[in-house]
C-alpha atoms as a PDB file:
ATOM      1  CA  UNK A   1       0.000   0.000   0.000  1.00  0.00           C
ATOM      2  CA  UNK A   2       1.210   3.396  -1.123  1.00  0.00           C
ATOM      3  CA  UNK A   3       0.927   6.230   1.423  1.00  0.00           C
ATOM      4  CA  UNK A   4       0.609  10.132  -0.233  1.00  0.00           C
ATOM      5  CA  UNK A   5       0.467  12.864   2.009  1.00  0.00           C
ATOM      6  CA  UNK A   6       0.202  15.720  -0.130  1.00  0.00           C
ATOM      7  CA  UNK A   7      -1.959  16.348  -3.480  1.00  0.00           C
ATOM      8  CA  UNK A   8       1.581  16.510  -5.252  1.00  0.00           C
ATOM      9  CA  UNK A   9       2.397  12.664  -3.974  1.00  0.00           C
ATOM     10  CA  UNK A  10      -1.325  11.528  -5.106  1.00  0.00           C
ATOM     11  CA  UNK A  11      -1.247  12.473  -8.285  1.00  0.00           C
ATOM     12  CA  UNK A  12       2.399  11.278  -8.975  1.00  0.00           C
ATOM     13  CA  UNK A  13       0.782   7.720  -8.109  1.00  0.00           C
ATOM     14  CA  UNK A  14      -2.429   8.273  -9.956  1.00  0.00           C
ATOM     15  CA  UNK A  15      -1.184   9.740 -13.117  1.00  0.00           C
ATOM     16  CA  UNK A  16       0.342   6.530 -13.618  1.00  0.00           C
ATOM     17  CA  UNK A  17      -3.049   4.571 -12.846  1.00  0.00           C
ATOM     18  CA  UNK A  18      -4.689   3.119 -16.310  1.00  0.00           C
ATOM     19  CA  UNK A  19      -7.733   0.937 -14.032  1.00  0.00           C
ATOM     20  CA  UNK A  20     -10.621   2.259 -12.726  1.00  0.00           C
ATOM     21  CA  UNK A  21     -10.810   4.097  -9.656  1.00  0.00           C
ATOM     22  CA  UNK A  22     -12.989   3.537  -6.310  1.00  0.00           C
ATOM     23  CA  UNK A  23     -12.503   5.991  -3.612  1.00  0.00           C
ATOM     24  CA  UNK A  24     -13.803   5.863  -0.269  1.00  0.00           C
ATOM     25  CA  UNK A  25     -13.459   9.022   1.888  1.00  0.00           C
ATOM     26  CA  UNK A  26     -13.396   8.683   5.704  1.00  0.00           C
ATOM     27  CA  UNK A  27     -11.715  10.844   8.781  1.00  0.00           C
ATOM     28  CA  UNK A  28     -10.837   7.946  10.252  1.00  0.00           C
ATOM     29  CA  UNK A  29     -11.118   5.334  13.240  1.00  0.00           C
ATOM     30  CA  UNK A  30     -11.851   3.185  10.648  1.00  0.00           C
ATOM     31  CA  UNK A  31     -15.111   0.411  11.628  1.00  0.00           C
ATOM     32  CA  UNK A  32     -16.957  -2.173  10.023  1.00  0.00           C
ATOM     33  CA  UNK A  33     -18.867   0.566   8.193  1.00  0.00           C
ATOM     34  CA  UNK A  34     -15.721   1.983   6.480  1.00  0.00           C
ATOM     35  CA  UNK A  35     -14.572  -1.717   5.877  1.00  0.00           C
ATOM     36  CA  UNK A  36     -17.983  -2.298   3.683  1.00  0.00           C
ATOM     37  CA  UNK A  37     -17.364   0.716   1.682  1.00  0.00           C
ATOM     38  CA  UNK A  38     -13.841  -0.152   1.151  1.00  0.00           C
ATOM     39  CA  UNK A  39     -14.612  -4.151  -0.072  1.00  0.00           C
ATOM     40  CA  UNK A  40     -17.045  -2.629  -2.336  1.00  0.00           C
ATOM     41  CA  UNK A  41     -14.930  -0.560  -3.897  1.00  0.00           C
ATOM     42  CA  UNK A  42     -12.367  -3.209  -4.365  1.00  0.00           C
ATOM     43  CA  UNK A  43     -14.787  -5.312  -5.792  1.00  0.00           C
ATOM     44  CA  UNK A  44     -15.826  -2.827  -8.530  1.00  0.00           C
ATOM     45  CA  UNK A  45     -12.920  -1.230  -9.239  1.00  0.00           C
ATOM     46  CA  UNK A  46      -9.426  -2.523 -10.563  1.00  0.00           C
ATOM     47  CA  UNK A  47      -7.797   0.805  -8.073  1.00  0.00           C
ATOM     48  CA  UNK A  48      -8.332   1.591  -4.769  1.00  0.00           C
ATOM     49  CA  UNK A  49      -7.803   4.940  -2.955  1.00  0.00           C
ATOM     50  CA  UNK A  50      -9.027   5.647   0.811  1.00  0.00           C
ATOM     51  CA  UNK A  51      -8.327   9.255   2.074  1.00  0.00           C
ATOM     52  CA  UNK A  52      -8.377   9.919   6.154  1.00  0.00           C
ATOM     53  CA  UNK A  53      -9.050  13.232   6.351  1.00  0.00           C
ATOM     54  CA  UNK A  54     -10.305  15.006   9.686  1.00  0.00           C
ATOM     55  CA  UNK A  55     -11.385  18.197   7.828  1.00  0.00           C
ATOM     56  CA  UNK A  56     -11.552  21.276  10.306  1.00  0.00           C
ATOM     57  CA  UNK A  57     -13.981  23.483   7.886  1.00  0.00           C
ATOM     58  CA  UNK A  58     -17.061  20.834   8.746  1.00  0.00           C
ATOM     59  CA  UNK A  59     -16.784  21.224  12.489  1.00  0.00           C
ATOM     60  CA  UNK A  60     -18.757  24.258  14.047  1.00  0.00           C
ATOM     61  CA  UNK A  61     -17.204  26.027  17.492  1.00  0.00           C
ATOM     62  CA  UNK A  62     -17.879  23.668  20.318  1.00  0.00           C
ATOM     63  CA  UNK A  63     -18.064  20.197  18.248  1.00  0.00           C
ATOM     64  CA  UNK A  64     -15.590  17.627  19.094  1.00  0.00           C
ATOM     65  CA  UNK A  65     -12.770  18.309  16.334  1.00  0.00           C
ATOM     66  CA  UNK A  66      -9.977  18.555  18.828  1.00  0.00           C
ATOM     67  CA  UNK A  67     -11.515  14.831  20.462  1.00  0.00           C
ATOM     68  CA  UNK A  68     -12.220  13.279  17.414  1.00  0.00           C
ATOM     69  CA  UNK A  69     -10.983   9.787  17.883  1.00  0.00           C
ATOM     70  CA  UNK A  70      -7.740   9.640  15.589  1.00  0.00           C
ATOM     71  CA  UNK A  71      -6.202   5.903  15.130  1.00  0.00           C
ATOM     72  CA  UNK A  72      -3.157   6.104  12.998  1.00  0.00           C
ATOM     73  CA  UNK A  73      -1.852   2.825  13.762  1.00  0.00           C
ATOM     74  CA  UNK A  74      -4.944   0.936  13.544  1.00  0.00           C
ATOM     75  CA  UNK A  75      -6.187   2.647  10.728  1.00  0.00           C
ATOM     76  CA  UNK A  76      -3.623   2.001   8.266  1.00  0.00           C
ATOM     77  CA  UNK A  77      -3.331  -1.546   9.408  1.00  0.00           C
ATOM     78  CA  UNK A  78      -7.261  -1.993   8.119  1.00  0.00           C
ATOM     79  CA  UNK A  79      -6.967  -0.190   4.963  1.00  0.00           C
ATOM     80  CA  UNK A  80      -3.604  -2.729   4.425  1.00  0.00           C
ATOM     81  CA  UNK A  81      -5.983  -5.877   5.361  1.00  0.00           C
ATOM     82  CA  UNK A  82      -8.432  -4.463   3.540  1.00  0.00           C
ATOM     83  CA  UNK A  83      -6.194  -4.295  -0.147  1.00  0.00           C
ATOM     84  CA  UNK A  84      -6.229  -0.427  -0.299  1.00  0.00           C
ATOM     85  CA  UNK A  85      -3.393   0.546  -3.047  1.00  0.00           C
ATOM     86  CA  UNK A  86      -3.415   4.146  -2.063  1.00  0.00           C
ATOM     87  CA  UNK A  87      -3.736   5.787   1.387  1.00  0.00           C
ATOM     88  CA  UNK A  88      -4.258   9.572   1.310  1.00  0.00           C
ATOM     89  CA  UNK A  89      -3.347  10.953   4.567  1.00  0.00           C
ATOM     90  CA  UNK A  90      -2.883  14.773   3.779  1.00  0.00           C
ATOM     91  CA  UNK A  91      -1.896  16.840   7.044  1.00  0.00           C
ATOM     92  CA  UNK A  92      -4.079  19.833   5.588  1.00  0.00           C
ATOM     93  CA  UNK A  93      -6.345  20.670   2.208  1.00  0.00           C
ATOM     94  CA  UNK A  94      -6.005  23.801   2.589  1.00  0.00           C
ATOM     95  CA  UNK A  95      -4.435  26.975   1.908  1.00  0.00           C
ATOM     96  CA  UNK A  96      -4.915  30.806   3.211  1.00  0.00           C
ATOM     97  CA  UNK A  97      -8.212  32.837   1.826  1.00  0.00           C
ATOM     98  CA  UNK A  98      -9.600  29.767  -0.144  1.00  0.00           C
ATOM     99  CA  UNK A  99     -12.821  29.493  -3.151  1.00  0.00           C
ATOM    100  CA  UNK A 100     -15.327  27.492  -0.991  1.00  0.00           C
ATOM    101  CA  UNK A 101     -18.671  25.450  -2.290  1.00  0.00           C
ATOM    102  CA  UNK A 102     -21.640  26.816  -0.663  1.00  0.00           C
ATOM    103  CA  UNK A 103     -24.570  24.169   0.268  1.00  0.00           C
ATOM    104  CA  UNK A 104     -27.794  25.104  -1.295  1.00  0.00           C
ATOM    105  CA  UNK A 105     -30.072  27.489   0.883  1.00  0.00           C
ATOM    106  CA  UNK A 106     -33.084  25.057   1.209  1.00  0.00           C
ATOM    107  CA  UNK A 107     -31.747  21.419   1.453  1.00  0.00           C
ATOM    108  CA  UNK A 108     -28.276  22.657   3.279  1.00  0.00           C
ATOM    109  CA  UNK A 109     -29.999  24.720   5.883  1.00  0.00           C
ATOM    110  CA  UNK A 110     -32.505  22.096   7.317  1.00  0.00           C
ATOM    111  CA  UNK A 111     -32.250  19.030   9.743  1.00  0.00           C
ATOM    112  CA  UNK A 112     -28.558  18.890   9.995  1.00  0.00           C
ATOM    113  CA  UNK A 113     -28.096  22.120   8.238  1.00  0.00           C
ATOM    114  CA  UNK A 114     -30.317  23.845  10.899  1.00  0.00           C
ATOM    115  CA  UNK A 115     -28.527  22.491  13.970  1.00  0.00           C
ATOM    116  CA  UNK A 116     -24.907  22.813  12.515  1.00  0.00           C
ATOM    117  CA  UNK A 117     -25.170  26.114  10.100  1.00  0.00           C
ATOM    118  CA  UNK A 118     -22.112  25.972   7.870  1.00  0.00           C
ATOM    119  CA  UNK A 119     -21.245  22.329   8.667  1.00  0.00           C
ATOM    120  CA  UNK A 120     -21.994  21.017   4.679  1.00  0.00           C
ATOM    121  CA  UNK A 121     -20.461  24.097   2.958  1.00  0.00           C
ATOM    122  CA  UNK A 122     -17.180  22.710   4.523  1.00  0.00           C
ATOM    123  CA  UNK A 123     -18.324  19.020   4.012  1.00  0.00           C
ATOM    124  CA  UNK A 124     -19.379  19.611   0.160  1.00  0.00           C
ATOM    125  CA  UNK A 125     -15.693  21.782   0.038  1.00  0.00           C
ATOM    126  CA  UNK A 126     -13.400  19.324   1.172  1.00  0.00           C
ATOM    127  CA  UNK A 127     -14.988  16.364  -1.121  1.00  0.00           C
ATOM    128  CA  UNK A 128     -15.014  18.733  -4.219  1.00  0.00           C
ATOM    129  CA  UNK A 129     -11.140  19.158  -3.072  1.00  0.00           C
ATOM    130  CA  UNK A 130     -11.062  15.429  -2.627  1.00  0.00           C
ATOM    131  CA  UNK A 131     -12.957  14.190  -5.868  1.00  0.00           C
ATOM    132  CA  UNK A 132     -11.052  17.028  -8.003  1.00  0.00           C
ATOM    133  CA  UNK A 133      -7.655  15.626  -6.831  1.00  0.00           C
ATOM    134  CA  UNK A 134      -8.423  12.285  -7.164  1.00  0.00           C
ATOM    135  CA  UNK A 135     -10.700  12.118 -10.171  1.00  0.00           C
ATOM    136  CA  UNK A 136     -12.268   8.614  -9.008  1.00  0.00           C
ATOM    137  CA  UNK A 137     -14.453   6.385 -11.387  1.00  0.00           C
ATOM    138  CA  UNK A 138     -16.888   5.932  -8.121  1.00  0.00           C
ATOM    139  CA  UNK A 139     -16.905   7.317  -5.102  1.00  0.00           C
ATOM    140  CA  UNK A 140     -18.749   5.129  -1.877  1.00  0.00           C
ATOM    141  CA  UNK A 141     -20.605   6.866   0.619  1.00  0.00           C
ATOM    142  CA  UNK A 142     -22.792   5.717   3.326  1.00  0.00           C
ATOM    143  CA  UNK A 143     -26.717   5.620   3.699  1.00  0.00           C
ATOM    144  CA  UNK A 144     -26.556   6.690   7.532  1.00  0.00           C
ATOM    145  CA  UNK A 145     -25.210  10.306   6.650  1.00  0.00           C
ATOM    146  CA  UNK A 146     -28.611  10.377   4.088  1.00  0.00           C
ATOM    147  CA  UNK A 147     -28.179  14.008   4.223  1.00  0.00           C
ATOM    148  CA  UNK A 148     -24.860  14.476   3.232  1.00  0.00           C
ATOM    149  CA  UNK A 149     -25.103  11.761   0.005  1.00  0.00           C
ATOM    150  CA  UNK A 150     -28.214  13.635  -1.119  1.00  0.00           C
ATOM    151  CA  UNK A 151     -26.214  17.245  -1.335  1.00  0.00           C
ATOM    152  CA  UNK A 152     -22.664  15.567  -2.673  1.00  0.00           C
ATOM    153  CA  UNK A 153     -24.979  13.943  -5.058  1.00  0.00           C
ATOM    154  CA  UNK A 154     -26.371  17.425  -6.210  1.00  0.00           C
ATOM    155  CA  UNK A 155     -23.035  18.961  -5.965  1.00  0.00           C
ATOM    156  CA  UNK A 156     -21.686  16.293  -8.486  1.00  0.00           C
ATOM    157  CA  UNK A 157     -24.701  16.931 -10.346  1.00  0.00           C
ATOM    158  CA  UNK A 158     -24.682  20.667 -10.501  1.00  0.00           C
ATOM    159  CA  UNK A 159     -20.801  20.972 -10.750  1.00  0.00           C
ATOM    160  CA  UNK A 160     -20.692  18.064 -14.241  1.00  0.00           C
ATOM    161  CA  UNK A 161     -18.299  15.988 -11.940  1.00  0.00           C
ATOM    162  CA  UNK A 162     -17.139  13.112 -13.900  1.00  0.00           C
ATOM    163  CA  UNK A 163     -17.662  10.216 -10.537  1.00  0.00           C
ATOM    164  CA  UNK A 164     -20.182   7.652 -10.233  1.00  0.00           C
ATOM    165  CA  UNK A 165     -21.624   8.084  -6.293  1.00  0.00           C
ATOM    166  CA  UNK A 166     -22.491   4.843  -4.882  1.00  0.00           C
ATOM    167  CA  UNK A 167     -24.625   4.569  -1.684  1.00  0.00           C
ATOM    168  CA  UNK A 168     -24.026   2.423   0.560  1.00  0.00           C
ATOM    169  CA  UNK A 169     -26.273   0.189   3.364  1.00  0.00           C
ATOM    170  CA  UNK A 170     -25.813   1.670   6.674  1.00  0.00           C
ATOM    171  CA  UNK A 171     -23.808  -1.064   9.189  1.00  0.00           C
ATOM    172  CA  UNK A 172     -25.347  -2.041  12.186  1.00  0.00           C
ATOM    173  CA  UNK A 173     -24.178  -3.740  15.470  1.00  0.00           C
ATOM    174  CA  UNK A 174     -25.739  -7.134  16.475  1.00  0.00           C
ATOM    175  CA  UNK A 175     -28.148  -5.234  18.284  1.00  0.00           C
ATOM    176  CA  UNK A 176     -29.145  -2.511  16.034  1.00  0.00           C
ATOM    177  CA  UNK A 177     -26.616   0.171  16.705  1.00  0.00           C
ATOM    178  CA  UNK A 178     -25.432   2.459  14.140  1.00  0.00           C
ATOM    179  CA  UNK A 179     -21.717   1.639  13.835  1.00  0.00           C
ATOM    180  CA  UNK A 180     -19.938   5.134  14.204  1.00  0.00           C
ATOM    181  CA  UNK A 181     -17.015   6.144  14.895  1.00  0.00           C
ATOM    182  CA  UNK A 182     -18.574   8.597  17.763  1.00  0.00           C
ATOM    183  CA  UNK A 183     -19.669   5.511  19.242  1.00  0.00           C
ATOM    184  CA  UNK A 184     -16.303   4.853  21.440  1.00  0.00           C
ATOM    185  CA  UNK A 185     -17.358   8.037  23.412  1.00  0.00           C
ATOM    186  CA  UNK A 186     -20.548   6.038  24.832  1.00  0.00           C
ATOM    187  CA  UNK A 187     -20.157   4.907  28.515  1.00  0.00           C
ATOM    188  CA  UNK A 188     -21.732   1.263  28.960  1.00  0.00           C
ATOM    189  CA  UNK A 189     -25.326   2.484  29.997  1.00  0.00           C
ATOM    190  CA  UNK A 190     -25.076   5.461  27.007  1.00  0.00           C
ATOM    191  CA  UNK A 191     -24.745   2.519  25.013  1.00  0.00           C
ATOM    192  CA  UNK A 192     -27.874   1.064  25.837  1.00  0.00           C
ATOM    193  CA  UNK A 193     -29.989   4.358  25.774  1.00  0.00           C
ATOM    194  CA  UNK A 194     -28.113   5.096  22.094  1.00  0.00           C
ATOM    195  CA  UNK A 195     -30.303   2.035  21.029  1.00  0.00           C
ATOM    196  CA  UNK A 196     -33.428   4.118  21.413  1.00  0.00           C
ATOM    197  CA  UNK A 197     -32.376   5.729  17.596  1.00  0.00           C
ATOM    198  CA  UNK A 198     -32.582   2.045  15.998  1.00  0.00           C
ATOM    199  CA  UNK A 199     -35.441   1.559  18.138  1.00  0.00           C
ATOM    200  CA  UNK A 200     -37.431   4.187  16.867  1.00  0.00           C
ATOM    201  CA  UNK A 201     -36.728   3.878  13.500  1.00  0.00           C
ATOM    202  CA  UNK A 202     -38.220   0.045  13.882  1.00  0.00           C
ATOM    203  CA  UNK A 203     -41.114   1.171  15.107  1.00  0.00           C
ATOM    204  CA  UNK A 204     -41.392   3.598  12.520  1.00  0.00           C
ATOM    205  CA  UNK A 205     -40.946   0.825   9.867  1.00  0.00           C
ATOM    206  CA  UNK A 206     -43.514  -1.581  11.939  1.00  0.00           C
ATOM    207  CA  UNK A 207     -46.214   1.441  11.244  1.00  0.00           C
ATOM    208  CA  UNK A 208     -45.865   1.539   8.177  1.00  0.00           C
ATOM    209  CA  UNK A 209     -45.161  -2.390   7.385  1.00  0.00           C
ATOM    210  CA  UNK A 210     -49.479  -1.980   9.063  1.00  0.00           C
ATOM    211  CA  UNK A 211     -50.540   0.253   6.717  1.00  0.00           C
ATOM    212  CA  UNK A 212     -49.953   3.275   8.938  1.00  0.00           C
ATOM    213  CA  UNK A 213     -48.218   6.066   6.185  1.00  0.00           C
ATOM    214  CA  UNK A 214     -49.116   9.207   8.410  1.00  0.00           C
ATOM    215  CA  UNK A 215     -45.657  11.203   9.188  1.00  0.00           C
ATOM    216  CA  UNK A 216     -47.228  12.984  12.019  1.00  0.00           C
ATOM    217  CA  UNK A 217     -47.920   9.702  13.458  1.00  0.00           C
ATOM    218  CA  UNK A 218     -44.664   7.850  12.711  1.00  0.00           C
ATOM    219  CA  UNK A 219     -43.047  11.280  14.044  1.00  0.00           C
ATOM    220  CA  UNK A 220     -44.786  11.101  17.576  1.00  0.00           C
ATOM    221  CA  UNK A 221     -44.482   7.414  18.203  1.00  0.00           C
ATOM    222  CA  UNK A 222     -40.343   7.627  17.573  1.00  0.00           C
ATOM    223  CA  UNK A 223     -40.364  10.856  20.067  1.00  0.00           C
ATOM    224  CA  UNK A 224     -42.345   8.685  22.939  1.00  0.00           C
ATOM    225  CA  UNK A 225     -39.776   5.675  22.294  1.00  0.00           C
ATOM    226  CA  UNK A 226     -36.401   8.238  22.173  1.00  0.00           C
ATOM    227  CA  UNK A 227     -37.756   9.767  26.108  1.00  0.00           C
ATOM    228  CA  UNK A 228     -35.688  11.007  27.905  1.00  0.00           C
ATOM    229  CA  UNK A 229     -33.067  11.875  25.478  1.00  0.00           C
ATOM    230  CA  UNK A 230     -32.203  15.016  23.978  1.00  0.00           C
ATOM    231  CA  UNK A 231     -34.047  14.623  20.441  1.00  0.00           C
ATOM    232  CA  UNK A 232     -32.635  17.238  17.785  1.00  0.00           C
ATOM    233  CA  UNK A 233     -35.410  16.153  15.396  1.00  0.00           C
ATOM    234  CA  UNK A 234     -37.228  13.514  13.796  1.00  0.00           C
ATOM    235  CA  UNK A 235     -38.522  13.981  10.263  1.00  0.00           C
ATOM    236  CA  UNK A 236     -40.138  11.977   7.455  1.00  0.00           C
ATOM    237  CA  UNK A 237     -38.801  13.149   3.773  1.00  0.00           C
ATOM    238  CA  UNK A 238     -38.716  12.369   0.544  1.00  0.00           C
ATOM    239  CA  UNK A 239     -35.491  11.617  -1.392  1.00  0.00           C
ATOM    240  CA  UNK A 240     -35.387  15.229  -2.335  1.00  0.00           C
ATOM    241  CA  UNK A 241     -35.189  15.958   1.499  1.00  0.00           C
ATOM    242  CA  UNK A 242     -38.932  17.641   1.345  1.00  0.00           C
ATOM    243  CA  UNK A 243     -41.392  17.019   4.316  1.00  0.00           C
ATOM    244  CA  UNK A 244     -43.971  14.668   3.477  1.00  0.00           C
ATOM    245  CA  UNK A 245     -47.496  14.293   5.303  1.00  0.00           C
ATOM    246  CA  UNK A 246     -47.537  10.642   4.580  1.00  0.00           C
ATOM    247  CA  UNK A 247     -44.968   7.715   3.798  1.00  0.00           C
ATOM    248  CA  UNK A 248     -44.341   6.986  -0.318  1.00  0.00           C
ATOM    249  CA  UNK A 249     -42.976   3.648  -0.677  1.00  0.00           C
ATOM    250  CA  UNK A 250     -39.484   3.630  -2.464  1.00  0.00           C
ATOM    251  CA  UNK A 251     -39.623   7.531  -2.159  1.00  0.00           C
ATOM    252  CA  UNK A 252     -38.535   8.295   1.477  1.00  0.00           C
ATOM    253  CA  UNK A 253     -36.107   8.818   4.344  1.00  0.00           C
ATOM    254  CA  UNK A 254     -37.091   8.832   8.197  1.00  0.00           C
ATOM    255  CA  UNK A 255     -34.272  10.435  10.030  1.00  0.00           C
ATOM    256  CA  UNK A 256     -33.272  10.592  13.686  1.00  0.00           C
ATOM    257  CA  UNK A 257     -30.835  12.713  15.579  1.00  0.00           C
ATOM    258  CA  UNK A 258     -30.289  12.817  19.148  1.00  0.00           C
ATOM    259  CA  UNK A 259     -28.010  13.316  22.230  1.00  0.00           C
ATOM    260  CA  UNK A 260     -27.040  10.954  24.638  1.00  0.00           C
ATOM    261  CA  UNK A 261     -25.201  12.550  27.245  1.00  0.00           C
ATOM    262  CA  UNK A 262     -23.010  14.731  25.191  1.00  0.00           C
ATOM    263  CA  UNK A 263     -22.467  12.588  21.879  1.00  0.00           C
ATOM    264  CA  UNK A 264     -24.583  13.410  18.978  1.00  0.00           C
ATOM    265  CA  UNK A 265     -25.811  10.533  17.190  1.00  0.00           C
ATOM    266  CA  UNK A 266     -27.839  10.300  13.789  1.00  0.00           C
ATOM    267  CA  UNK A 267     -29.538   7.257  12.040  1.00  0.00           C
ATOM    268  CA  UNK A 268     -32.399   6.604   9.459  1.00  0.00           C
ATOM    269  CA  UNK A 269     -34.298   4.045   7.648  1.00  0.00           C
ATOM    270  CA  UNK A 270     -35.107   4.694   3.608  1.00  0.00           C
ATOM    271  CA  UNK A 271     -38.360   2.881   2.954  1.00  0.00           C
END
């Protein structure tokens, strides 16, 4: 496995690459969820490039960018195991008084948008910067960040990007459990109450699975099963990230995000 850690050192490897390219972006602490991405892209692709990135722009004041859980060591040893043939491990992607990509001012400023303002203009920046650089045949991104596919999605469409996106199943625990890599800041009985998100997601899927397509309904049974917790919102979309009174089959997202104790979790189920 090659290691570049500088835009220069990437494309001196991929100039020289003839196969097609998968790319999986991550900031690291790899899991199970990364690993999926990264087999997938192996599968489909004769090149494989992984970037751990831990990109400052995204983070708002107060988030957890300084405790973000960074695993050098362990990290490269999956992407090895894994048959990754190029690491990307850049110390920064940026320079002084940069062009930035703005999210859109509907779909970028609601749910996640509207409780971290700014957080996707420096999301949608920093994977222009990576997809520009790396000029991937597919890119692999996954379902449990719904928001975030849906705008790089838009910004590949808007911007004529030449990269396939490919979404991705989200990865679960045994139990039900998002795998994230916020996850290793739950104590052992935050770790229980985090299962409240999957919980209420199944219910949500049980209502409708009955013939129960009402969102206000679906919406106020998760909020009962998420109690006590500190619930950011709950929301039933379509794919285009517009409210919905009622459920479409094949055409929507429900969407949880929520505190427990002082890690912010998301999840969702498409239906």
């Amino acid at each position: 496995m090659i290691i570049a850690r500088s835009v220069k050192e990437l494309r001196k490897v991929l100039d020289h690459v003839s196969e097609s390219i998968g790319f999986v972006p991550t900031m690291g602490a790899l899991h199970s969820g990364h690993r999926s991405l990264i087999d997938s892209a192996r599968r489909d692709n004769g090149y494989v490039v992984v970037s751990i990135y831990v990109n400052p722009t995204q983070f708002l004041a107060g988030e957890d960018l300084s405790q973000y859980p960074r695993r050098e060591e362990a990290d490269f040893k999956i992407c090895e195991l894994c048959g990754v043939d190029l690491l990307f491990y850049p110390e920064t992607m940026y320079e002084n008084d940069e062009v930035s990509i703005k999210a859109p001012d509907v779909r970028g400023f609601i749910l996640e948008g509207a409780s971290r303002p700014g957080h996707f203009d420096g999301m949608l920046t920093v994977v222009a910067k990576l997809l520009n650089a790396i000029r991937p045949t597919r890119a692999y991104f996954g379902k449990k960040d719904a928001q975030q596919l849906a705008l790089i999605t838009q910004m590949v469409n808007n911007l004529v990007m030449n990269v396939e996106i490919v979404a991705m199943e989200t990865m679960r625990e045994k139990d039900g459990l998002a795998l994230s890599s916020r996850n290793v800041y739950l104590n052992e009985v935050q770790r229980s109450e985090a299962l409240k998100l999957s919980s209420s997601l199944k219910s949500a899927t049980k209502m409708v699975m009955q013939g129960n397509f009402k969102s206000s309904e679906i919406c106020h049974a998760m909020l009962c099963i998420l109690e006590p917790l500190d619930v950011e919102y709950v929301a039933v979309v379509n794919r285009a990230f517009e409210s919905i009174p009622e459920v479409i089959l094949g055409n929507t997202i429900v969407l949880v995000a929520a505190r427990v104790g002082t890690t912010r979790l998301i999840d969702n189920v498409w239906m």
